[in-house]
Protein backbone atom coordinates (compact mmCIF):
# COMPACT_ATOMS: atom_id res chain seq x y z
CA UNK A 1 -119.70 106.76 -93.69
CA UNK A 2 -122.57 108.96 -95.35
CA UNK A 3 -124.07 105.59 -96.79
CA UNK A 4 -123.62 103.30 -93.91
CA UNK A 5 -125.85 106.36 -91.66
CA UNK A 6 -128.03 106.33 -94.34
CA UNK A 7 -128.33 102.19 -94.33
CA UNK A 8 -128.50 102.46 -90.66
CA UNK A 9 -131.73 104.89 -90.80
CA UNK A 10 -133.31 102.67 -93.74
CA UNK A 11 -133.09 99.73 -91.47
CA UNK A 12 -134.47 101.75 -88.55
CA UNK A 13 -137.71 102.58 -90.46
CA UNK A 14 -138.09 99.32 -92.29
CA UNK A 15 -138.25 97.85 -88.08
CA UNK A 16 -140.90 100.60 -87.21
CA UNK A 17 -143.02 99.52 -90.77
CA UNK A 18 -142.65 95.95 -89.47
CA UNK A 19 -143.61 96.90 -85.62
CA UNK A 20 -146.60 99.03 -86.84
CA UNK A 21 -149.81 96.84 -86.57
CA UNK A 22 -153.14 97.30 -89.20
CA UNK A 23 -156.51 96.84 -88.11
CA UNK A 24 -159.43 96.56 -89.58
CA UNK A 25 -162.65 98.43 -88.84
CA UNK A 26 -165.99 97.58 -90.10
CA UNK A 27 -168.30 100.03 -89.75
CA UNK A 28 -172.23 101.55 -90.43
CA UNK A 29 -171.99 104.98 -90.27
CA UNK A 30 -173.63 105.57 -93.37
CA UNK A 31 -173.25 109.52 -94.59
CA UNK A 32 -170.69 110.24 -91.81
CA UNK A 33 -167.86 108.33 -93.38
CA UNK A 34 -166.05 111.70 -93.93
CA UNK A 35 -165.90 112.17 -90.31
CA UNK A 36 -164.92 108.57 -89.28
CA UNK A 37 -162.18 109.01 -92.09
CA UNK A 38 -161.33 112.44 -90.45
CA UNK A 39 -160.67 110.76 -86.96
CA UNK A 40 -158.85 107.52 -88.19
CA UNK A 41 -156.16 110.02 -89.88
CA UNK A 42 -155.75 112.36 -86.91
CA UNK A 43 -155.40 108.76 -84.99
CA UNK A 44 -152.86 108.01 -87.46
CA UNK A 45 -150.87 111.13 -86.79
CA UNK A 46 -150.84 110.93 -83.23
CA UNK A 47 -148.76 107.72 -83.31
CA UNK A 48 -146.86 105.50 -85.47
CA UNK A 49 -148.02 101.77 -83.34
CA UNK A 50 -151.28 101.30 -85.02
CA UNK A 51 -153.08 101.52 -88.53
CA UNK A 52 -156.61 101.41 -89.01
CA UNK A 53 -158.46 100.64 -92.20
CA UNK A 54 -161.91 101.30 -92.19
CA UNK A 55 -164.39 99.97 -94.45
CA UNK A 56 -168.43 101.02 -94.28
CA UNK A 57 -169.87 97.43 -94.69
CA UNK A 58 -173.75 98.27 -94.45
CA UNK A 59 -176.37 99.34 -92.33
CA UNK A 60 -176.60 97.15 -88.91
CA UNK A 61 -178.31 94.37 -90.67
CA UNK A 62 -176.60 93.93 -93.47
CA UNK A 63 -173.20 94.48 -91.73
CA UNK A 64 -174.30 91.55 -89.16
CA UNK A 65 -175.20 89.09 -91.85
CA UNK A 66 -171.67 90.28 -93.61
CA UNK A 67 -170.04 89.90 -90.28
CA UNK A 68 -171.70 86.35 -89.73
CA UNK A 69 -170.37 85.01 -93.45
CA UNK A 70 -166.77 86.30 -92.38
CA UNK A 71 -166.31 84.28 -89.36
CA UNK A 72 -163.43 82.20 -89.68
CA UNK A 73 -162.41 83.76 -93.19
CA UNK A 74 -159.61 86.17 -94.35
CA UNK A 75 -162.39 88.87 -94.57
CA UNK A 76 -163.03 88.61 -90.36
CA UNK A 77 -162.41 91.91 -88.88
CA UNK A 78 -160.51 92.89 -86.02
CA UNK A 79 -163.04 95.68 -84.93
CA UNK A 80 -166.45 95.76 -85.52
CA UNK A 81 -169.22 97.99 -84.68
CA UNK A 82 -171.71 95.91 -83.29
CA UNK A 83 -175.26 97.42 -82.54
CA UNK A 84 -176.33 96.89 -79.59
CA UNK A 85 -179.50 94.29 -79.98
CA UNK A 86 -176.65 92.24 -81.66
CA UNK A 87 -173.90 92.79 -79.56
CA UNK A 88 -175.09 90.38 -76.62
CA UNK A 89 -175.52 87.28 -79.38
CA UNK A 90 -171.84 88.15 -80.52
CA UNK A 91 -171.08 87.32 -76.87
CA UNK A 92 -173.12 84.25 -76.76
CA UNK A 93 -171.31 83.04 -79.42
CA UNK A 94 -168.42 83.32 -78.43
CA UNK A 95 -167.39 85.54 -81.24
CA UNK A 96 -165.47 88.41 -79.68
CA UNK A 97 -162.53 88.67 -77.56
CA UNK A 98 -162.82 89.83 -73.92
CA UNK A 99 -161.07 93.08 -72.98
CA UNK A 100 -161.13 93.27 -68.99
CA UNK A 101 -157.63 93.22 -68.95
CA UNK A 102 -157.38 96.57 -70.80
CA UNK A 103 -160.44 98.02 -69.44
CA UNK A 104 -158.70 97.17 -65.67
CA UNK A 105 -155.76 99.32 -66.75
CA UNK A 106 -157.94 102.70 -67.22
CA UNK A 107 -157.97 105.49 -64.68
CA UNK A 108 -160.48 104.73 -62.44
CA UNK A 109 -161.65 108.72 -62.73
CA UNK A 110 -161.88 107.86 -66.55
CA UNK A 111 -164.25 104.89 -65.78
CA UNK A 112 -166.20 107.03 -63.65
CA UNK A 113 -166.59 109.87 -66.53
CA UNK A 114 -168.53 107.47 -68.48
CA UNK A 115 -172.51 107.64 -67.91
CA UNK A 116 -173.24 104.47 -65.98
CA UNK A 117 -175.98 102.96 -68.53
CA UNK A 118 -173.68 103.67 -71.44
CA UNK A 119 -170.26 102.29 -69.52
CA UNK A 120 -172.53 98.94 -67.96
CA UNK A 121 -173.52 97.69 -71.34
CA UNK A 122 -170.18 96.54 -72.71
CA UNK A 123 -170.32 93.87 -69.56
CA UNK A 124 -171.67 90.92 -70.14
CA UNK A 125 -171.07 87.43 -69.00
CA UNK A 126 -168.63 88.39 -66.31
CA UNK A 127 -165.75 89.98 -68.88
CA UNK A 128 -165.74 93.08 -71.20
CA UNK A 129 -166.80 92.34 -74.64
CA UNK A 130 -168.03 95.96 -75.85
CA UNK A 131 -167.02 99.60 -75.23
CA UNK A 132 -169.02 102.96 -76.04
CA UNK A 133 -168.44 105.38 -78.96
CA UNK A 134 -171.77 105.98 -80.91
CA UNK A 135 -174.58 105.97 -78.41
CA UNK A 136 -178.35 107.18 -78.48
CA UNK A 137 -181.86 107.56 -77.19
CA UNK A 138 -184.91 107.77 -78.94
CA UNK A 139 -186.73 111.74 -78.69
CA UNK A 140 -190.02 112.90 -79.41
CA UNK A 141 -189.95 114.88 -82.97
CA UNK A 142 -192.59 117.33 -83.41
CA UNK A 143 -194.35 120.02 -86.09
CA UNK A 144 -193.73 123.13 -83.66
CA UNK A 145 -196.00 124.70 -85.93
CA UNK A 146 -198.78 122.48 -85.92
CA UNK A 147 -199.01 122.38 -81.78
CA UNK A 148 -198.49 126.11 -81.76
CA UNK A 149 -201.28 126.34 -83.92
CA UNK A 150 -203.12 124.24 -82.06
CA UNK A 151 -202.48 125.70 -78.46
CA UNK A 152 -200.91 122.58 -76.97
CA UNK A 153 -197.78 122.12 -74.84
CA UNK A 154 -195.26 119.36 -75.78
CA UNK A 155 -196.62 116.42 -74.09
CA UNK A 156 -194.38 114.95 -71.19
CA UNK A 157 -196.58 112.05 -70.57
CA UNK A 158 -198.57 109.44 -72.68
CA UNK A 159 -201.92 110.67 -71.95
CA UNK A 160 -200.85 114.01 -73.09
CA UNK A 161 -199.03 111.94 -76.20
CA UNK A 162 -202.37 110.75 -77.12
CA UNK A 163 -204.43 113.55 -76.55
CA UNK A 164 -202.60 115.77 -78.29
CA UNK A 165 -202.39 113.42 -81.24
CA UNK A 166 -206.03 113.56 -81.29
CA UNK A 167 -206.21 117.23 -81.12
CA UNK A 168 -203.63 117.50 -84.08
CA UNK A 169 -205.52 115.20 -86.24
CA UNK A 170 -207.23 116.55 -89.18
CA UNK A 171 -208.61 116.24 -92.56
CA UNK A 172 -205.43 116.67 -94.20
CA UNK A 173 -202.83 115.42 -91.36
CA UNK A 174 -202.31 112.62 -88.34
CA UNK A 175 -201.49 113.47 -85.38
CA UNK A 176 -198.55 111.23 -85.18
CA UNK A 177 -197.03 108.65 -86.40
CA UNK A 178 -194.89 105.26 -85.56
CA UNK A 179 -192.52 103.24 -86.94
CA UNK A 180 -193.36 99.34 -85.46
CA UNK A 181 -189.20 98.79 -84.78
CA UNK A 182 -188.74 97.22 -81.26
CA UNK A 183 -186.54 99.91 -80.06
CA UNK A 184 -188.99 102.77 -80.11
CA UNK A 185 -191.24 100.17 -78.70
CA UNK A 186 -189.34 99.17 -76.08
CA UNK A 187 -188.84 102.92 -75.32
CA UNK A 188 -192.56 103.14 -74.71
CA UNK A 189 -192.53 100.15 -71.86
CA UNK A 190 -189.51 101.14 -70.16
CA UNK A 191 -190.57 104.67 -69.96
CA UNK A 192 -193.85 103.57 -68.24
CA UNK A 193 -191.44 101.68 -65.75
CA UNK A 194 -191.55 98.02 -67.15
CA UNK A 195 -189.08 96.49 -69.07
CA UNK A 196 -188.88 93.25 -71.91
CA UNK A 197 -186.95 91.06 -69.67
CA UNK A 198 -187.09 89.72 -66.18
CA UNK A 199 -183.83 90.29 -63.94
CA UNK A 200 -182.74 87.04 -64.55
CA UNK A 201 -183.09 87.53 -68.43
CA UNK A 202 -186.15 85.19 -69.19
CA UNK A 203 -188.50 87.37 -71.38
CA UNK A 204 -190.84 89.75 -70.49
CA UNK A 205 -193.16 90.79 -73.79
CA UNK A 206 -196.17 90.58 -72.44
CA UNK A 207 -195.84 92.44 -68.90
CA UNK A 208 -198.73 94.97 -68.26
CA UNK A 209 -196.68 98.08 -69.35
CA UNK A 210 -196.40 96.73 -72.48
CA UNK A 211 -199.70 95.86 -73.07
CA UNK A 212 -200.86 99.32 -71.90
CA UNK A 213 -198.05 100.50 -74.85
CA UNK A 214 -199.47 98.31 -77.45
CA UNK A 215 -203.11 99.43 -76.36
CA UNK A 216 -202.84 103.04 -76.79
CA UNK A 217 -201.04 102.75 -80.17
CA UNK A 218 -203.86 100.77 -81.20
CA UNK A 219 -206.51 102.83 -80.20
CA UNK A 220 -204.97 105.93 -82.30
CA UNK A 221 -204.12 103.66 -85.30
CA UNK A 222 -207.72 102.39 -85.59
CA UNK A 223 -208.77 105.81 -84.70
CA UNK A 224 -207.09 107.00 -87.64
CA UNK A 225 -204.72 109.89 -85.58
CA UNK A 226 -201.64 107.93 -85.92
CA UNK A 227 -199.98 106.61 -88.76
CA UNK A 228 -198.43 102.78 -89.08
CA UNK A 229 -195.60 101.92 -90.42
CA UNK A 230 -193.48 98.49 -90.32
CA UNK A 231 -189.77 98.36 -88.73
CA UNK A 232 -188.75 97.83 -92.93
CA UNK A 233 -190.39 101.00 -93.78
CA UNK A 234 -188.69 103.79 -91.89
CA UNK A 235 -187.83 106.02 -95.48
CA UNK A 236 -191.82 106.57 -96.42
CA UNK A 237 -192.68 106.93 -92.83
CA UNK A 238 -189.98 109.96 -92.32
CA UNK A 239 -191.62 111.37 -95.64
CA UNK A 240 -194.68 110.94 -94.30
CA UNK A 241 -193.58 113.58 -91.50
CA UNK A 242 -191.51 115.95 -93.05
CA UNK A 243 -194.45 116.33 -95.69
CA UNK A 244 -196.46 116.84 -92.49
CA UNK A 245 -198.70 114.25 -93.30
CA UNK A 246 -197.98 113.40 -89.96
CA UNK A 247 -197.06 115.78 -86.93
CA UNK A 248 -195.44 114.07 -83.98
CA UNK A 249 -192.93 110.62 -84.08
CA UNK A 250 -190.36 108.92 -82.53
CA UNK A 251 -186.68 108.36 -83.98
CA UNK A 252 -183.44 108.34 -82.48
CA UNK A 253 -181.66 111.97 -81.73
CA UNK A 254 -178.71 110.75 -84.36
CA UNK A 255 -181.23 111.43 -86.98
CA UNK A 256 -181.67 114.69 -86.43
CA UNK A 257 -179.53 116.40 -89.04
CA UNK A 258 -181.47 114.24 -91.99
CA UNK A 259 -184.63 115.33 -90.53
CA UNK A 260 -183.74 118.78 -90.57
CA UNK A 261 -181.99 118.74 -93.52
CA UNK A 262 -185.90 117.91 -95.71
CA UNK A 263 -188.07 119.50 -93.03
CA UNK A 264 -188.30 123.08 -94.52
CA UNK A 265 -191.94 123.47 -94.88
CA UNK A 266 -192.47 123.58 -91.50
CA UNK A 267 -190.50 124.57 -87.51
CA UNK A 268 -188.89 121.28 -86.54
CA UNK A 269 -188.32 120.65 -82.98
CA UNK A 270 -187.36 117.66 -80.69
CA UNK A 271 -187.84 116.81 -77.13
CA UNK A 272 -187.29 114.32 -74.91
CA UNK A 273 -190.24 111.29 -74.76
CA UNK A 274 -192.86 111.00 -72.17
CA UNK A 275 -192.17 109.55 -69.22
CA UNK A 276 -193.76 108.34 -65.89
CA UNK A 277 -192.51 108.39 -62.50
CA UNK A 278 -190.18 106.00 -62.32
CA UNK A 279 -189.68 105.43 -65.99
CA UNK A 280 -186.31 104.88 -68.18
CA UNK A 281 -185.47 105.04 -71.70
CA UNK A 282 -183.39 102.54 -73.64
CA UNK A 283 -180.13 102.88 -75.17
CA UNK A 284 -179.54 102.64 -78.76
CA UNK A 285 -176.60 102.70 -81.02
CA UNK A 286 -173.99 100.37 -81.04
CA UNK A 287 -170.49 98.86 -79.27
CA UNK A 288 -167.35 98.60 -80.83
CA UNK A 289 -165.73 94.83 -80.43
CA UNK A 290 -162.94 92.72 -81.60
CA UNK A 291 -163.20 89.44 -82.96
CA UNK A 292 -161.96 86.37 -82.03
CA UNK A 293 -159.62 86.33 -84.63
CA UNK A 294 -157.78 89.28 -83.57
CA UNK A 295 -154.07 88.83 -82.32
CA UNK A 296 -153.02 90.38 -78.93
CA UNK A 297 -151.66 92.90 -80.67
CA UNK A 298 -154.44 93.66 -82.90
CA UNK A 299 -156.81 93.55 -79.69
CA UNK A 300 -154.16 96.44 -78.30
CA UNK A 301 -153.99 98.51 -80.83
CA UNK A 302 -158.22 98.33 -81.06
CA UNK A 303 -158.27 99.46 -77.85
CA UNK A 304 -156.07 102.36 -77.95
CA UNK A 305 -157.67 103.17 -80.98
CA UNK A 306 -161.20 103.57 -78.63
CA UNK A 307 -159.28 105.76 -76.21
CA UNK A 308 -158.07 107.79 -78.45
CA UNK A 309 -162.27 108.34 -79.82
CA UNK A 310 -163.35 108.97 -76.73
CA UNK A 311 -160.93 111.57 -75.56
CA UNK A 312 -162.71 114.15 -74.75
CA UNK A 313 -161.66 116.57 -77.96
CA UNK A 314 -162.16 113.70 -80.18
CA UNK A 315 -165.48 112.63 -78.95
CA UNK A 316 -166.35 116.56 -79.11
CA UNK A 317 -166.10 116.24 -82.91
CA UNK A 318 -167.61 113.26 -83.19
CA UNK A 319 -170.68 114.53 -81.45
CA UNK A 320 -171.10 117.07 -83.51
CA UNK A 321 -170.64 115.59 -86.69
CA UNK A 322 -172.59 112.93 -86.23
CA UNK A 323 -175.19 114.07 -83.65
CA UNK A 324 -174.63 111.21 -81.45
CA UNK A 325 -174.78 111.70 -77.54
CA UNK A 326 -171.33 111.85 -75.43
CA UNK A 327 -170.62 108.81 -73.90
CA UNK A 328 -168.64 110.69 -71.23
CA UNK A 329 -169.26 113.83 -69.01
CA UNK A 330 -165.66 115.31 -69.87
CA UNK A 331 -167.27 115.96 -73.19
CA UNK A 332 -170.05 118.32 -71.98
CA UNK A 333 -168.24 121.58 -71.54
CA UNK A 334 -166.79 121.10 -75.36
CA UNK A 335 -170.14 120.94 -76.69
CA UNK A 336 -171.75 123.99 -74.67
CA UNK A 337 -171.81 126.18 -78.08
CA UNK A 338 -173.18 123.35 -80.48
CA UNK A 339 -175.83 122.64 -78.20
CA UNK A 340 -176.66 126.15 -77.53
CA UNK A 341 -176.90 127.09 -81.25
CA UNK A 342 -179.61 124.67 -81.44
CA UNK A 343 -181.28 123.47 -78.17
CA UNK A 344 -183.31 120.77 -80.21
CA UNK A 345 -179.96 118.63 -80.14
CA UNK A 346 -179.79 118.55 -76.40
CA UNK A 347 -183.18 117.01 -76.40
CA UNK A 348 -181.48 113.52 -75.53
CA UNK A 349 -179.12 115.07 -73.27
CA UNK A 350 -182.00 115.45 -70.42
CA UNK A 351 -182.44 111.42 -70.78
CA UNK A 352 -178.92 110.68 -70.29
CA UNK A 353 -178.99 109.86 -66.28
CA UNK A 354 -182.48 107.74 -66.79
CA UNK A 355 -180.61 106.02 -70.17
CA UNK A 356 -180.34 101.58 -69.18
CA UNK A 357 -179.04 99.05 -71.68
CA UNK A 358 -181.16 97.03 -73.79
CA UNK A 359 -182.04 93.35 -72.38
CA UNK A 360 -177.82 91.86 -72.77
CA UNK A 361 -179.71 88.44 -73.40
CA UNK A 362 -178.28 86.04 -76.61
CA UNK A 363 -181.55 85.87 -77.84
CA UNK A 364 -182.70 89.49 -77.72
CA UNK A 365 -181.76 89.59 -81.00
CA UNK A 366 -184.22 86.90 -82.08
CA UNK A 367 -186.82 88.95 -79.42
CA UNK A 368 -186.59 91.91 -81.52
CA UNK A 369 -188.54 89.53 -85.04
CA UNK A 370 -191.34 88.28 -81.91
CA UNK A 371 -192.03 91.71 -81.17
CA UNK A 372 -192.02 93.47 -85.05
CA UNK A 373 -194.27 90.70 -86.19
CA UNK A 374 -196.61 91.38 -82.31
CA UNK A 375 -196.86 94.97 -83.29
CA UNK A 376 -198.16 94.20 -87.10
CA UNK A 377 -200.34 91.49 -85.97
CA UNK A 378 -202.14 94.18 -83.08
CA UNK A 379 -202.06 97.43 -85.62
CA UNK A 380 -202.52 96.09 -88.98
CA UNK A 381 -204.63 92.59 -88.04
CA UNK A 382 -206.88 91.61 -85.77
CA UNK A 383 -205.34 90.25 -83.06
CA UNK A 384 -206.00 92.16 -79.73
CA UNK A 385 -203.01 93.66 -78.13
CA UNK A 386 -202.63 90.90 -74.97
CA UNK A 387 -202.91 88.44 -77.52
CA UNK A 388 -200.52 89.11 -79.88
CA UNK A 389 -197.78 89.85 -77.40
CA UNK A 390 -198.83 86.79 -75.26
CA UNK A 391 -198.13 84.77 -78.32
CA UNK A 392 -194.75 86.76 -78.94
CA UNK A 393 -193.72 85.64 -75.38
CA UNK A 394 -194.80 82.20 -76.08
CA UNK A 395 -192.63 82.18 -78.77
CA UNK A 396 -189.57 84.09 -76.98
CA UNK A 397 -189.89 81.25 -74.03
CA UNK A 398 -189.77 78.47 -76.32
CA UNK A 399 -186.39 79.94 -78.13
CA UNK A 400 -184.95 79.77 -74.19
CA UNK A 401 -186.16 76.24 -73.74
CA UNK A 402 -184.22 74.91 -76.98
């Protein structure tokens, strides 16, 4: 009897082995993979339906062009982390399986918890293709120091921006510095109140906020109070800060802790960007998505592995791990001591309400090269600012016409 109980419990666990469905997760969150890790085993113990296996495959761009070799192959994953200039090409595609069906079955008070911006971006071509877990908006970094030295204020606005980067310029510093990536570019037009596309998605590069963007960056480069760097050279342009070289710049609030972490010479601070009447800033980070390839019940158990993220605890953790901005209000009253320890990483929080998606156009991603290559032609050529973004819309129209 003893060995035909014992049979009868074998065969009982061999069916919930067999039931228990593996996912794979391809990831970019490079030097938080313990915490990732951390949240994928305390998934694991919550239930016994679903397995995740989690693999770090790159930074965005590499991961994409991994992703993009994998289609079709053994090697596709079931959940990918998408960012979110990429995300809306994924969807153009046709690469990634629509959730609506899933996403119809939440609470609608859980729905609502979300931060519109953040919750909106996920729809795109009338389904559910992408849903929010590590989410951002660019700040304003600053030498506290250097403008305490200096008597200024933190500038709120872009005239202030510029004057004070004047002011802070000297023989052995500038008084800011950019990185020429389209994000913190785009961050610079929609917080003036424009934006890179139309409302019916046809581009938009060349609209007078921009130019007035472009224009102003110029005038400091040339003017020798704000340093230039390309979109590929982020590593010596943080250097170039946190060796205050440079004394103001622009980066997204998730980098925080790795800015700290080398800044010692000097009182590091953050804030949120200028911003007119009106103005917006744009989302950044990225969307988690299944593939194509997925089965129904490897889409399920994706998606219940994204609830269980952003629970409210979870996504608690998450935040503070990897500095990353909650995704939903619930969150808030978790994080009250880690953002009190340290008001610099609640700098982002005060943009959450004006936060919008990025252009959800297929060919944003192709956008993004028009407008790196715009900003080196206007600060590191000749070309005038309304010229080299006229000829970056030029080139973004003719993409839609093929």
């Amino acid at each position: 009897m003893n060995r035909l109980f014992a049979l009868l419990a074998l065969a009982a666990l061999t069916a919930t082995a067999t039931a228990q469905t593996t996912i794979t997760f391809w990831h970019s969150m490079e030097g938080i993979e313990d915490a990732v890790d951390a949240l994928i085993e305390r998934f694991h113990a919550s239930q016994d339906e679903a397995r995740v296996e989690a693999r770090y495959v790159g930074a965005y761009a590499e991961a994409q062009t991994r992703l993009v070799a994998a289609f079709g192959t053994a090697d596709e994953p079931v959940l990918f982390q998408a960012e979110i200039g990429f995300f809306p090409r994924l969807v153009g595609d046709g690469a990634l399986l629509d959730l609506s069906d899933l996403v119809a079955e939440l609470p609608a008070e859980e729905v609502a918890d979300f931060y519109p911006g953040i919750w909106a971006y996920g729809e795109l071509g009338g389904g559910r293709y992408g849903l929010p877990w590590n989410t951002s908006t660019p700040v304003l970094y600053y030498n506290a120091d250097a403008l305490r030295q200096a008597g200024l204020e933190v500038p709120t606005t872009w005239d202030a921006f510029a004057d004070a980067a004047r002011a802070l310029t000297s023989r052995t510093a500038q008084g800011a510095m950019f990185v020429g990536d389209s994000w913190l570019f785009e961050m610079m037009v929609l917080s003036r109140g424009g934006a890179l596309a139309h409302p019916d998605g046809s581009p938009n590069l060349d609209g007078p906020e921009a130019v007035a963007a472009l224009t102003m960056l110029r005038e400091l480069v040339r003017g020798r109070q704000m340093a230039f760097y390309g979109a590929s050279e982020s590593t010596p342009a943080i250097l170039t800060f946190v060796r205050t070289r440079s004394l103001m710049t622009f980066a997204s609030i998730a980098n925080w802790p790795d800015v700290r972490r080398f800044s010692v010479g000097f009182d590091l601070a953050a804030a949120p960007v200028p911003i007119a009447e009106g103005g917006r800033v744009p989302l950044g980070g990225a969307q988690l998505t299944v593939l194509r390839g997925a089965s129904d019940a490897e889409r399920r158990a994706a998606f219940a592995f994204w609830r269980f993220l952003v629970e409210p605890q979870n996504l608690a953790d998450w935040v503070e791990a990897s500095y990353y901005i909650p995704v939903r209000r619930a969150a808030l009253p978790l994080l009250e001591g880690f953002y009190a320890e340290d008001p610099n990483r609640a700098a982002a929080l005060a943009q959450l309400e004006l936060a919008v998606p990025r252009p959800r156009v297929a060919s944003f991603d192709a956008w993004r090269g028009l407008l790196d290559d715009a900003l080196e032609r206007a600060l590191r050529g000749n070309q005038t600012p309304e010229a080299a973004l006229a000829e970056a819309q030029r080139r973004a129209l003719d993409l839609e016409a093929r």
